[in-house]
PDB file of N, CA and C in Angstrom:
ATOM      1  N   UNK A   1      85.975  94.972 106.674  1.00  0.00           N
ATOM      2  CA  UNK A   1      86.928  93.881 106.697  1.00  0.00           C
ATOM      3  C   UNK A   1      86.286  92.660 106.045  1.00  0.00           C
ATOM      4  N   UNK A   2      87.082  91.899 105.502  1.00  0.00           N
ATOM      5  CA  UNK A   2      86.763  90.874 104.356  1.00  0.00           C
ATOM      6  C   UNK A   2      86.890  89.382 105.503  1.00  0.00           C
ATOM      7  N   UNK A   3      85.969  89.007 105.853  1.00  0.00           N
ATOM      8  CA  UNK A   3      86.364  87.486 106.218  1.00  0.00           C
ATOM      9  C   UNK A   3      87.250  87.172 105.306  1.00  0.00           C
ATOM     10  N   UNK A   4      87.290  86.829 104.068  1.00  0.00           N
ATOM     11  CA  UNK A   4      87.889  86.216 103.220  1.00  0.00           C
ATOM     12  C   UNK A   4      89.720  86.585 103.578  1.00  0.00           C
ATOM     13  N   UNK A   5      89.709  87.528 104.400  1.00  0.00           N
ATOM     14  CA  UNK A   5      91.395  87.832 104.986  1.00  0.00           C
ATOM     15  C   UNK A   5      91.651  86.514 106.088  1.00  0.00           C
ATOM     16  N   UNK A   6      91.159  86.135 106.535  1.00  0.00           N
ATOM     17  CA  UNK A   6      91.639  85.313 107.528  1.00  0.00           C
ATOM     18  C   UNK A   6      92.147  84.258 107.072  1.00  0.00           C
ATOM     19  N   UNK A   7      92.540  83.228 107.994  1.00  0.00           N
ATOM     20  CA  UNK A   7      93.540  82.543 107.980  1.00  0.00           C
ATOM     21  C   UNK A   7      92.929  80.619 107.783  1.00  0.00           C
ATOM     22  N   UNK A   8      92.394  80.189 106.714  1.00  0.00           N
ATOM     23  CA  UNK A   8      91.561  79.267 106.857  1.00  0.00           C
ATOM     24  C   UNK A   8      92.371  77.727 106.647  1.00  0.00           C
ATOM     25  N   UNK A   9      92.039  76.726 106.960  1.00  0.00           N
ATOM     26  CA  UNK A   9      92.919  75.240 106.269  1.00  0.00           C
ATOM     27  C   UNK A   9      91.407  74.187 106.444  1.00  0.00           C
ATOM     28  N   UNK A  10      91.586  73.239 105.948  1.00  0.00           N
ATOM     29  CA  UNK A  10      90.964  71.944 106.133  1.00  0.00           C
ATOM     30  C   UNK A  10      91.542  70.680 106.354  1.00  0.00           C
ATOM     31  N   UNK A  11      91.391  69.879 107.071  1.00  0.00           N
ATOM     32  CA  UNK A  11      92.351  68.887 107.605  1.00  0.00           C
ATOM     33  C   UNK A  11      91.295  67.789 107.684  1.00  0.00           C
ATOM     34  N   UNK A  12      91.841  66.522 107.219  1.00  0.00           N
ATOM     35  CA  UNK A  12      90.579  65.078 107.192  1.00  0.00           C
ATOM     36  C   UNK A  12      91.211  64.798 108.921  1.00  0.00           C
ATOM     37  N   UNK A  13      90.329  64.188 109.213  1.00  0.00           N
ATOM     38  CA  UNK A  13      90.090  63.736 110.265  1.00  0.00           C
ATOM     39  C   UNK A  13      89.296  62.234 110.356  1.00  0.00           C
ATOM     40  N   UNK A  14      90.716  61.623 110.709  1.00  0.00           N
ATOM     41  CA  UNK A  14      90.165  60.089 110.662  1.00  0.00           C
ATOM     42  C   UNK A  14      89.105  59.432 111.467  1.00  0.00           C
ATOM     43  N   UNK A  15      89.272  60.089 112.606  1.00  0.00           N
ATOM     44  CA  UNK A  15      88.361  59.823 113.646  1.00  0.00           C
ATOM     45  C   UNK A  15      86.684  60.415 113.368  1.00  0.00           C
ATOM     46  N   UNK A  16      86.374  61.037 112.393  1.00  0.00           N
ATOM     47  CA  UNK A  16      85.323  61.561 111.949  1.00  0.00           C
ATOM     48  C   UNK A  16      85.050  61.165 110.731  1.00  0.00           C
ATOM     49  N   UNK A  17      86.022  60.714 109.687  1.00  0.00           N
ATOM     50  CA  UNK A  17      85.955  60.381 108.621  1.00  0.00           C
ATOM     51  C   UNK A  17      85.384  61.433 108.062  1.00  0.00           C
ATOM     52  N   UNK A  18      85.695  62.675 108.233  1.00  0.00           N
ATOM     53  CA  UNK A  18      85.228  63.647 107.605  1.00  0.00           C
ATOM     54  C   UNK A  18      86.289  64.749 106.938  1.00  0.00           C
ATOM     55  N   UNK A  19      86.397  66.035 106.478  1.00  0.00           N
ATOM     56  CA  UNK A  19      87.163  67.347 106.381  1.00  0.00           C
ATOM     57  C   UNK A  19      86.640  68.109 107.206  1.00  0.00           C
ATOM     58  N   UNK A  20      87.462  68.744 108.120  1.00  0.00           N
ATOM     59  CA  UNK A  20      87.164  69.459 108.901  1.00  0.00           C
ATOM     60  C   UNK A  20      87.597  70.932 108.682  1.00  0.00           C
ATOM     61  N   UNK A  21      86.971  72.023 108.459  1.00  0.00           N
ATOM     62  CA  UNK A  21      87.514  73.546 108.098  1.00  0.00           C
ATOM     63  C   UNK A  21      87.868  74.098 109.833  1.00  0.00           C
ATOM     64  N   UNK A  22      88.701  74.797 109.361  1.00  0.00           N
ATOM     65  CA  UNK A  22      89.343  75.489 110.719  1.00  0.00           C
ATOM     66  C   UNK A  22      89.592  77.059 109.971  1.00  0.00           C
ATOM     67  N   UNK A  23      89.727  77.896 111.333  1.00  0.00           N
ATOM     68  CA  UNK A  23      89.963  79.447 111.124  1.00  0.00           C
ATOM     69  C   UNK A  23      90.749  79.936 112.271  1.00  0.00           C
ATOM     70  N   UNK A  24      92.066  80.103 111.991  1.00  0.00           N
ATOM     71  CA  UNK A  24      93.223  80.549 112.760  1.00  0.00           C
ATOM     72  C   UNK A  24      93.129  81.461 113.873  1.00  0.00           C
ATOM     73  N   UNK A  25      92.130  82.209 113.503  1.00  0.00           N
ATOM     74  CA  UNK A  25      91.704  83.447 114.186  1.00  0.00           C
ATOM     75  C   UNK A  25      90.453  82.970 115.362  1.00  0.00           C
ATOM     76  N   UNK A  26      90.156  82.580 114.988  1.00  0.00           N
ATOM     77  CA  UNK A  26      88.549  81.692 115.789  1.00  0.00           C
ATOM     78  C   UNK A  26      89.057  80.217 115.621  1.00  0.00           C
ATOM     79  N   UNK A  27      90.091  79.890 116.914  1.00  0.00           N
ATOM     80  CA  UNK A  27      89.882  78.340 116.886  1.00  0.00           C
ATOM     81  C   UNK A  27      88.855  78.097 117.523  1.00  0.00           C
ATOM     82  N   UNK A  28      87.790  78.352 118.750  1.00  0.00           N
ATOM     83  CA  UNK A  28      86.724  77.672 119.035  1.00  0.00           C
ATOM     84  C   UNK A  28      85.750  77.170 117.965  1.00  0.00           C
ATOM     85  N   UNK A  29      85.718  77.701 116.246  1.00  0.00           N
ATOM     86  CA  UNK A  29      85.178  77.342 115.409  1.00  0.00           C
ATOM     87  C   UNK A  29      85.586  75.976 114.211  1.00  0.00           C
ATOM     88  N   UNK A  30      84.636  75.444 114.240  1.00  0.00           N
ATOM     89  CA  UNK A  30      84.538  74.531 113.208  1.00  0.00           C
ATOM     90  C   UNK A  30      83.885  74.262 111.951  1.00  0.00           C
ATOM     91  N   UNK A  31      83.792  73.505 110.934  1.00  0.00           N
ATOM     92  CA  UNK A  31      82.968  72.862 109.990  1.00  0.00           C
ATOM     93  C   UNK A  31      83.510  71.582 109.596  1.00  0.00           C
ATOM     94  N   UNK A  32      82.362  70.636 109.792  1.00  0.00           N
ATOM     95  CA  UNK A  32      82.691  69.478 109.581  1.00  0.00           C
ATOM     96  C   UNK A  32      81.339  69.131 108.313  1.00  0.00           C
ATOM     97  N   UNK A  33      82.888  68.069 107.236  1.00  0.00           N
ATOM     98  CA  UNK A  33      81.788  67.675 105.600  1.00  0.00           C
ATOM     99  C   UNK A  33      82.899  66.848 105.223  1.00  0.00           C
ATOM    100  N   UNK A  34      81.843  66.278 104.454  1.00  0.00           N
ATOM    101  CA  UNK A  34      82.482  64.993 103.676  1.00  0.00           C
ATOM    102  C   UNK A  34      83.346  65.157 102.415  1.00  0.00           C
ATOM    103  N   UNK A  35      82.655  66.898 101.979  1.00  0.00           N
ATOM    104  CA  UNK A  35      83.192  67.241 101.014  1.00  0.00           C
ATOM    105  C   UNK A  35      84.354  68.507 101.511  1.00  0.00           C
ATOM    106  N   UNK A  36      85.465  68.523 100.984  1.00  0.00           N
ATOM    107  CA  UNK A  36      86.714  69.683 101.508  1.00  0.00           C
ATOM    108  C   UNK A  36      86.290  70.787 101.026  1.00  0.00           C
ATOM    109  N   UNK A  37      86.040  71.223  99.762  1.00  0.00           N
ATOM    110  CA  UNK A  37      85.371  72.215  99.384  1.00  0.00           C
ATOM    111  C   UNK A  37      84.217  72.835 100.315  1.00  0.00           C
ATOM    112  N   UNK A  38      83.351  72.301 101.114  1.00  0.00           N
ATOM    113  CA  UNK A  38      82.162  72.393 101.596  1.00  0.00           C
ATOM    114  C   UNK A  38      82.736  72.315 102.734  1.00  0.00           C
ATOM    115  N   UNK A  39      83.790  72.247 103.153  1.00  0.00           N
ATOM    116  CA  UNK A  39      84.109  72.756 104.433  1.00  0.00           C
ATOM    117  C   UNK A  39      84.280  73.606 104.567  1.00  0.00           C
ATOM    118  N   UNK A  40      85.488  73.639 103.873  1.00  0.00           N
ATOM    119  CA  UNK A  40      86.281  75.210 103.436  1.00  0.00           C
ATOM    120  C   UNK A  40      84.938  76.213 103.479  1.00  0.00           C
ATOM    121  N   UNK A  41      83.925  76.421 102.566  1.00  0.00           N
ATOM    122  CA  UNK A  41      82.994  77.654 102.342  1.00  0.00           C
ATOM    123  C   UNK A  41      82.116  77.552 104.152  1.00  0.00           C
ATOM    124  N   UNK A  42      81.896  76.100 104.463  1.00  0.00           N
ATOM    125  CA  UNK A  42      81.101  76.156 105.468  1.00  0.00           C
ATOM    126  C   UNK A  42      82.034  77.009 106.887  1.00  0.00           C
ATOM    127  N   UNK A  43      83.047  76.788 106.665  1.00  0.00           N
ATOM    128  CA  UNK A  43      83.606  77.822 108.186  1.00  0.00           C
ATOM    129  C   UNK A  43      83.851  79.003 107.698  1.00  0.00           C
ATOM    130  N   UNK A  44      83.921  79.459 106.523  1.00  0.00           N
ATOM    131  CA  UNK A  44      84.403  80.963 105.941  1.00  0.00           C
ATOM    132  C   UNK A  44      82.255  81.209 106.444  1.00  0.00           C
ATOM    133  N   UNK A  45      81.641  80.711 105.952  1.00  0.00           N
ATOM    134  CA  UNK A  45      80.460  81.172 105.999  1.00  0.00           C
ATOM    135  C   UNK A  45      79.996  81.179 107.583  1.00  0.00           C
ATOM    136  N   UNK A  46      80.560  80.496 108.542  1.00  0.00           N
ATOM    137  CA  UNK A  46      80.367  80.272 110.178  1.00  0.00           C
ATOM    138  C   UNK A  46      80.992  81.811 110.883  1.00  0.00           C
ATOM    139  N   UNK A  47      82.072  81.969 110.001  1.00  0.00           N
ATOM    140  CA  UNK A  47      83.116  83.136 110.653  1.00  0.00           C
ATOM    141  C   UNK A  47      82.712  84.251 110.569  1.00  0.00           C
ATOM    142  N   UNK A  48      81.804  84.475 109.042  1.00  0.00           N
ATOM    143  CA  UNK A  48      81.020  85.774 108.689  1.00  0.00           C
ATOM    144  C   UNK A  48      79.964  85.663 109.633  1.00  0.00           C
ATOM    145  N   UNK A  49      79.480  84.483 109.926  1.00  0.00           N
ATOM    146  CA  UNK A  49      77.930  84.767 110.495  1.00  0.00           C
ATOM    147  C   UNK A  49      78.589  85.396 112.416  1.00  0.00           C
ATOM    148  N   UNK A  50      79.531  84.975 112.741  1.00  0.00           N
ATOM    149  CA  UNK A  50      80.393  85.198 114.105  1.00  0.00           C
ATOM    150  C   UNK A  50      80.667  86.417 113.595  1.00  0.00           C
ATOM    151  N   UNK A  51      81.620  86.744 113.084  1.00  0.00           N
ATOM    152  CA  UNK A  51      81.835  88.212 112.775  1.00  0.00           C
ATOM    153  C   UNK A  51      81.096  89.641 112.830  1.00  0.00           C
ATOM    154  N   UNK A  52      79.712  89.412 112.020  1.00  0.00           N
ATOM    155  CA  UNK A  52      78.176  89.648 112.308  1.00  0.00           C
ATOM    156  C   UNK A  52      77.696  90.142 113.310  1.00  0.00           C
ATOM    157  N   UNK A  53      77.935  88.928 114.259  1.00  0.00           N
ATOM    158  CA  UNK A  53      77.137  89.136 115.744  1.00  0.00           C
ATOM    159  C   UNK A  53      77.814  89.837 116.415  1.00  0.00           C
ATOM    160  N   UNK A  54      79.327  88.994 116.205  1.00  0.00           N
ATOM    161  CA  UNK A  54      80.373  90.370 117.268  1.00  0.00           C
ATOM    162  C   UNK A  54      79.961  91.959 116.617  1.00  0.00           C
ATOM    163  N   UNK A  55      80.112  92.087 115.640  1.00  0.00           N
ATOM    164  CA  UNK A  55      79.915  94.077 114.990  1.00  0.00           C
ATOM    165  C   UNK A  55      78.881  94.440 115.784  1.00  0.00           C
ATOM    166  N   UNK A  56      77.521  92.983 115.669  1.00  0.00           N
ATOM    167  CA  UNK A  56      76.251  94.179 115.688  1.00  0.00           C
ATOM    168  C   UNK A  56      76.317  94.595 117.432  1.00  0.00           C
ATOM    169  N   UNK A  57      77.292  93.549 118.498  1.00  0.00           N
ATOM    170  CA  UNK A  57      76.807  93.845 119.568  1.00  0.00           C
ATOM    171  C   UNK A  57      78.496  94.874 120.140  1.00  0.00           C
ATOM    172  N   UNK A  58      79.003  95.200 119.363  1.00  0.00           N
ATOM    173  CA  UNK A  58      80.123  96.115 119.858  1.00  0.00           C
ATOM    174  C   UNK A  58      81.241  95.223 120.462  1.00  0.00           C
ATOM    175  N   UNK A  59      81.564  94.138 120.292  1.00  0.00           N
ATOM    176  CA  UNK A  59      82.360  93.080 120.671  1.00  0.00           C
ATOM    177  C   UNK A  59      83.764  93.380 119.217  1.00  0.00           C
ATOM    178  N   UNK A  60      85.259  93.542 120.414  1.00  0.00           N
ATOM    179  CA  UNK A  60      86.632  93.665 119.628  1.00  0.00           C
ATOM    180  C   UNK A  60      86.243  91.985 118.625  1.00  0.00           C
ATOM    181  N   UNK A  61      86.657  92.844 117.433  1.00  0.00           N
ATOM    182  CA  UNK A  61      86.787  91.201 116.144  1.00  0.00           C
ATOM    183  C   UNK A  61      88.412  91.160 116.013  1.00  0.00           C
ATOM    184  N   UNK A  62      88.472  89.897 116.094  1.00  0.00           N
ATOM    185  CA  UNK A  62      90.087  89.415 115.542  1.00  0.00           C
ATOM    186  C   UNK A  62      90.290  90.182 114.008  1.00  0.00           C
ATOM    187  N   UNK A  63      91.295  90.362 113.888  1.00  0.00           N
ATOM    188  CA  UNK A  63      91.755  91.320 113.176  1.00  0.00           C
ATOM    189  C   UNK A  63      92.640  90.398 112.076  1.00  0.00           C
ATOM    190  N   UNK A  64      92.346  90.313 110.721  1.00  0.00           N
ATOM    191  CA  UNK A  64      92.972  88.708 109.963  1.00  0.00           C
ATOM    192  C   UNK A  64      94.517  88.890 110.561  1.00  0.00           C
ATOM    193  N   UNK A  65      95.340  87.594 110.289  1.00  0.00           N
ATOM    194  CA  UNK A  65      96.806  87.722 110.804  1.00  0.00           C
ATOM    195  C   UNK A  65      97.078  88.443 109.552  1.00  0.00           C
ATOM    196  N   UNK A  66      96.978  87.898 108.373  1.00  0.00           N
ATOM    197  CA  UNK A  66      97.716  88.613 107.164  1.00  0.00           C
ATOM    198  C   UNK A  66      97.583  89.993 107.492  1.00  0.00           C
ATOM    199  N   UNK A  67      96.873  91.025 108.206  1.00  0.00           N
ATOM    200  CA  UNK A  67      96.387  92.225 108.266  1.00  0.00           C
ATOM    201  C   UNK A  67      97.794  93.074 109.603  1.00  0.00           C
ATOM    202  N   UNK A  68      98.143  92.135 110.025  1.00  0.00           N
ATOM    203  CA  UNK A  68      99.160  92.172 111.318  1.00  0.00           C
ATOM    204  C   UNK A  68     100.665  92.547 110.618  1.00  0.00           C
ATOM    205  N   UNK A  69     100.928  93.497 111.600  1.00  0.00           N
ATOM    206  CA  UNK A  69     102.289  93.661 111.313  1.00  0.00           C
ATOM    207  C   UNK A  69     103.086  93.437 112.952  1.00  0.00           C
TER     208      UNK A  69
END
């Protein structure tokens, strides 16, 4: 399965003055940057490294929505 299936956005956040990356599938996850681009890759790259840990220890992974019927 492709992280790259999931469900990603970035949203500024005034109160941080930052871009914040989000992942539909894993809301407990974040990335926070100044740059949107560098959010965006920084939570796609947070989700793989989560994704990872869930496989190696036998833990159910969210399944992308696009992948849902």
């Amino acid at each position: 399965m492709s992280v790259k299936h999931y469900t990603y956005r970035v949203i500024w956040s005034e109160e941080d003055q930052e871009h914040i990356g989000l992942c539909t599938e894993f809301l407990s996850l974040s990335w926070l940057d100044a740059d949107m681009d560098r959010a965006l890759h920084g939570i796609i790259g947070t989700v793989a490294e989560v994704v990872a840990d869930m496989q190696a220890n036998g833990e159910n992974v969210p399944s992308p929505m696009s992948d849902r019927t």
